[in-house]
Structure formats: structure tokens, C-alpha cells
Protein backbone atom coordinates (compact mmCIF):
# COMPACT_ATOMS: atom_id res chain seq x y z
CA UNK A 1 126.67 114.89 155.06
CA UNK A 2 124.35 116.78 152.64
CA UNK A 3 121.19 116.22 150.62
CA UNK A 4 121.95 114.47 147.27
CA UNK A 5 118.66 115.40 145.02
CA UNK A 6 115.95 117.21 145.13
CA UNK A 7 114.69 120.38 146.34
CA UNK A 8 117.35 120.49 148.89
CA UNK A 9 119.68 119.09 146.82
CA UNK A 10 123.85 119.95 148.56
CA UNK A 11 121.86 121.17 151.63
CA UNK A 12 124.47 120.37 154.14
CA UNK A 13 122.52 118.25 157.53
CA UNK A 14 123.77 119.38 161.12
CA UNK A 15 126.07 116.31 162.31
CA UNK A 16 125.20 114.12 165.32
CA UNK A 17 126.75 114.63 168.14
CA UNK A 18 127.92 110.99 168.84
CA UNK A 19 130.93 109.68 166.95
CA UNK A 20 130.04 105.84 167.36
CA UNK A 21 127.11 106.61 164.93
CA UNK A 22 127.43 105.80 161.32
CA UNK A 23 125.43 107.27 159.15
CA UNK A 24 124.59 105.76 155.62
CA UNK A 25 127.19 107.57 153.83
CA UNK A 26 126.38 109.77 150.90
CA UNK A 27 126.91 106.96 147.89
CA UNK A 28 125.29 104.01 149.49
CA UNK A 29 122.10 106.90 149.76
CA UNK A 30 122.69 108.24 146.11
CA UNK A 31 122.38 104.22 144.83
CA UNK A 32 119.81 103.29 146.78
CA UNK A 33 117.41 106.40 145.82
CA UNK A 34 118.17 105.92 142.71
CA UNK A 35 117.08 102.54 142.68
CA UNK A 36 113.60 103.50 144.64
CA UNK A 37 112.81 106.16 141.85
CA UNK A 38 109.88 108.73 142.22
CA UNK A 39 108.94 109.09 145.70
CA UNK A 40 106.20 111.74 145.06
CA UNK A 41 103.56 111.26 147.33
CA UNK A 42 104.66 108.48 149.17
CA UNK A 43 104.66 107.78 153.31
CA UNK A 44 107.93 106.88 154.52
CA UNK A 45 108.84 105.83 158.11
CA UNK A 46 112.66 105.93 159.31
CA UNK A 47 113.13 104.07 162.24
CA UNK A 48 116.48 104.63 164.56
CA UNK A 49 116.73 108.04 162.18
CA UNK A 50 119.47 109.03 163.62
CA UNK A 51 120.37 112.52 161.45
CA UNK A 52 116.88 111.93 160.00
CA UNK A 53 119.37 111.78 156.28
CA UNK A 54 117.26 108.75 155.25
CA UNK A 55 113.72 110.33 155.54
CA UNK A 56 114.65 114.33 154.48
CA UNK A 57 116.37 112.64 151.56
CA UNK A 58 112.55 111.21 150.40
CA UNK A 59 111.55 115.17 151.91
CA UNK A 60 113.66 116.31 149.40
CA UNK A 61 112.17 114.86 146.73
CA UNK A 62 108.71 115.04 147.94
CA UNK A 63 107.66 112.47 149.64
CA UNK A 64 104.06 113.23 151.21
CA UNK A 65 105.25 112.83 154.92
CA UNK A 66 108.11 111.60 156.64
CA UNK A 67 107.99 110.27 160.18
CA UNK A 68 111.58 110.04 161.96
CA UNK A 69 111.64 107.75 164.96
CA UNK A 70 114.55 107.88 167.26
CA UNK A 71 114.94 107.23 170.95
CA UNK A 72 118.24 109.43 171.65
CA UNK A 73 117.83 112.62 173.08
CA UNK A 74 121.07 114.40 171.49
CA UNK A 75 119.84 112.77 167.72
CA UNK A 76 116.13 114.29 168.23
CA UNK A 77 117.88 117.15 168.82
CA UNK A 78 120.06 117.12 165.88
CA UNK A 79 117.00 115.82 163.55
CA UNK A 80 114.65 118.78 164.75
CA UNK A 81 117.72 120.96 163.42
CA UNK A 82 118.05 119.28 160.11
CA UNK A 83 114.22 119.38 159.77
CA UNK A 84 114.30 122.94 160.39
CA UNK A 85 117.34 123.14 157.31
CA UNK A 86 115.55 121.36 154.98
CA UNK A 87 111.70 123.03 155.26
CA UNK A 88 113.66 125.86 154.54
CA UNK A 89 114.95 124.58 151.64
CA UNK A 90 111.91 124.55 150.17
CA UNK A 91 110.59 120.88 151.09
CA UNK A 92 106.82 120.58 151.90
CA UNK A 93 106.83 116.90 153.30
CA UNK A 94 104.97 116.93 156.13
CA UNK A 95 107.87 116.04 158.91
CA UNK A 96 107.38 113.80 162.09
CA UNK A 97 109.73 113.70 164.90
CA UNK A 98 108.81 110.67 167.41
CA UNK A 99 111.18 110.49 170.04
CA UNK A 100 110.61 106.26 170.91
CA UNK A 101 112.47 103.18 170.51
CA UNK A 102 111.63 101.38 167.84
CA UNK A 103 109.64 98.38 169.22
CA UNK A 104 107.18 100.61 171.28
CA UNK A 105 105.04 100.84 167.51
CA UNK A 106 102.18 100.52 169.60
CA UNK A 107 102.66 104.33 170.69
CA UNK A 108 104.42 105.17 167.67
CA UNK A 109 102.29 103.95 165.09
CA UNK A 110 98.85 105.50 165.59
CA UNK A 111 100.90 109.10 165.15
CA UNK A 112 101.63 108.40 161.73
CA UNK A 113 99.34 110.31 158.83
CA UNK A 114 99.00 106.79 157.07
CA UNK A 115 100.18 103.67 156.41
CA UNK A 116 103.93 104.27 154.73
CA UNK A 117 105.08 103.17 151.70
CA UNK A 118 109.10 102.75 152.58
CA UNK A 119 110.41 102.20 155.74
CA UNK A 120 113.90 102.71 156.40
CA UNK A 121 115.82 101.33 159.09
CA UNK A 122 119.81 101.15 160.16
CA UNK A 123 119.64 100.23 163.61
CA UNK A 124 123.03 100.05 165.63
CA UNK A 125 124.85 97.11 164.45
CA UNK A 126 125.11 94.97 168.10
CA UNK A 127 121.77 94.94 167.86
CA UNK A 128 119.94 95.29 164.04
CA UNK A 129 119.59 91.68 163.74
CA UNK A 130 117.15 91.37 167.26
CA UNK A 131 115.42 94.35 166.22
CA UNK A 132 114.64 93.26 162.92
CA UNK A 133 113.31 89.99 164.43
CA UNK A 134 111.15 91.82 167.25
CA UNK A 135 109.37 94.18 164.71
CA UNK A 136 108.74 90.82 162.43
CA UNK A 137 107.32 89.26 165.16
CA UNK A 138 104.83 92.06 166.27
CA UNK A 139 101.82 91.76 164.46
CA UNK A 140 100.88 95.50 165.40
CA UNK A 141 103.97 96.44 163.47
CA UNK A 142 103.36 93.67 160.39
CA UNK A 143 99.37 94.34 160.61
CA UNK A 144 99.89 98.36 159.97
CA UNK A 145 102.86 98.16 157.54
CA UNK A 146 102.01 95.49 155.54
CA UNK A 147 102.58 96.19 151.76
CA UNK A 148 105.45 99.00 152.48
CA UNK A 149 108.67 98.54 150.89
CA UNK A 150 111.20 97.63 153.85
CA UNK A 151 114.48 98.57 153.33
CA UNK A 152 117.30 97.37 156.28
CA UNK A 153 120.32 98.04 156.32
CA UNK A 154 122.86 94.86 156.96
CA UNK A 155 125.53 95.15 159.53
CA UNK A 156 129.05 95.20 157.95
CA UNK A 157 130.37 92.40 160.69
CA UNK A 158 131.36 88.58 158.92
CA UNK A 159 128.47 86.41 158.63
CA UNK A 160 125.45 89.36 159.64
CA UNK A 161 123.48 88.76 156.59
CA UNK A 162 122.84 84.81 157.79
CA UNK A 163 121.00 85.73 160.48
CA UNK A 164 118.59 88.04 157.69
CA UNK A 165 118.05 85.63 155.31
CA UNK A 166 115.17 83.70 155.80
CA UNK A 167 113.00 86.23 156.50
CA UNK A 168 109.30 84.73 156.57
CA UNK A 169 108.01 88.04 156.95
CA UNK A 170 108.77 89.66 153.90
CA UNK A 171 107.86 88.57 150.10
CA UNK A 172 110.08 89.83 147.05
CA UNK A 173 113.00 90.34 149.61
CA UNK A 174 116.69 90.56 148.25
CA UNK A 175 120.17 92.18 149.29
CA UNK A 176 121.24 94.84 147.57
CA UNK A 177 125.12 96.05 147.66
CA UNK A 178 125.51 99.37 146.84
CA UNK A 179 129.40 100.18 147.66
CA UNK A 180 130.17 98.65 151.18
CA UNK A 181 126.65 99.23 152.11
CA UNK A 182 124.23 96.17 151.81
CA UNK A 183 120.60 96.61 152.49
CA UNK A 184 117.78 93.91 152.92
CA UNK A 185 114.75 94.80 150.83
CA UNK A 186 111.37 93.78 150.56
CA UNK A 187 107.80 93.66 150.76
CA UNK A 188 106.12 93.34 154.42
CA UNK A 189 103.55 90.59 154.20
């Protein structure tokens, strides 16, 4: 897995450790940045980072700061390492590692430099669609975030986008396929 643009552009990432995780793979990234355009400046938040590929990708092409949240251990681990790759590349983001699960935002969130502008999240599949419906229904989470650009990515099992759909929660939202990937976008209310 390596950096598609930027100032890190082919920097190769360290690999996690654990095979059951997917990353996003390098096209479904590619068409998806491209469809986000400049990121200069802008806050992101990646939540279950895993590799951290979503948030040094918006590094790469300088996002202001990046804050990676991720509750395994052995995928901190690996994220500190790619951090480490990519500020030596040359990217000045301003990189957070915050080692929680994703529905503690209440400890989570006051670390943050500012309110992001894109928040990424590809949660495990057995569980992305109860995730995505816990951080909707936390008004800590909607309170802070609200006006950032949500983009979640959509299991790949039969029938997973139903239970995404009707998403109260989120104004502007839409699926967008790019290759087998299909990610949920919108606007947090």
C-alpha cells in the first residue's frame, strides 16, 4: 500500500500486522481523493484508522492536521510507523495518534486541534452499520462535527447499504461507487 499524491506521493506505508484487515485499496483511495479535491488546510478525523492510509493520504497533500483514532494496539503501532514514513517525506500535517474506540468521542474529541472538515471511517464490516448508528445518535459526536464532510465506507456484504440509507443525521448524503468500494457521503447536521 503506498501514498498516491502528494508530497509523499509512492511512499510505501508499513503493513498491519493482522490479515483479517482490509484496507481501502489503492483505487477506491485514488477516486475518492480525487473527488474531495484540495484538502489544503483542512481538519480531518479517521476513525478505526487502521494503517492511518486514509488520513496520511489528506497529510500528503496537506491537510492542516490529521487525527487517527484506533483502538488496536498492533495498528497504533503500525500507524506511529507510517506517521514516522510520511513526516519524513516531507508532510507538515500536524499528526494525531488516539489510541480509543470510536464511540468513547467524549475522550477523544476534546484532543482534536479543531473541529474537522472530513471524517473518514471504515469500521470492521460485522459491525460498521451499529457504529455508524451509535456515533449518529451521540449528540457529543453530532454537536462537535457538525458541518464536516462524512465519508463511510459501506460493507461489501448483500443488502449492507439498506441499513445506511435513511440516515436522518446527515444532509446532502449519497453513495458513491468507486470500483468495488462504495462509500456513504455527506454532510453531518
Amino acid at each position: 500500500m503506498n501514498i498516491i499524491a502528494g508530497c509523499a506521493r509512492n511512499l510505501i506505508l508499513a503493513d498491519l500486522p493482522d490479515c483479517e484487515v482490509r484496507p481501502t485499496s489503492g483505487r477506491a483511495r485514488k477516486a475518492l481523493f480525487d473527488s474531495l479535491g484540495d484538502l489544503s488546510g483542512a481538519g480531518i478525523l479517521d476513525l478505526c484508522s487502521g494503517s492511518g492510509a486514509l488520513a496520511l493520504e489528506a497529510a500528503s497533500r496537506n491537510a492542516a492536521w490529521a487525527a487517527m483514532v484506533e483502538i488496536d494496539p498492533a495498528h497504533v503501532e503500525c500507524i506511529r510507523e507510517n506517521c514516522r514514513r510520511i513526516t519524513a517525506a516531507g508532510a507538515g500535517t500536524n499528526l494525531l495518534i488516539l489510541n480509543f474506540d470510536i464511540c468513547s468521542c467524549r475522550r477523544y474529541l476534546p484532543q482534536l486541534p479543531g473541529k474537522p472538515d472530513v471524517i473518514f471511517a471504515d469500521p470492521p464490516y460485522a459491525v460498521s452499520a451499529e457504529l455508524f448508528n451509535t456515533l449518529a445518535g451521540d449528540p457529543d459526536f453530532t454537536t462537535f462535527t457538525s458541518g464536516a464532510k462524512l465519508i463511510w465506507e459501506i460493507p461489501d456484504t448483500p443488502g449492507a447499504m439498506g441499513e445506511f440509507i435513511n440516515a436522518p443525521h446527515l444532509k446532502s448524503s449519497q453513495f458513491r461507487r468507486f470500483g468495488s468500494t462504495i462509500f456513504l457521503q455527506g454532510i453531518i447536521r
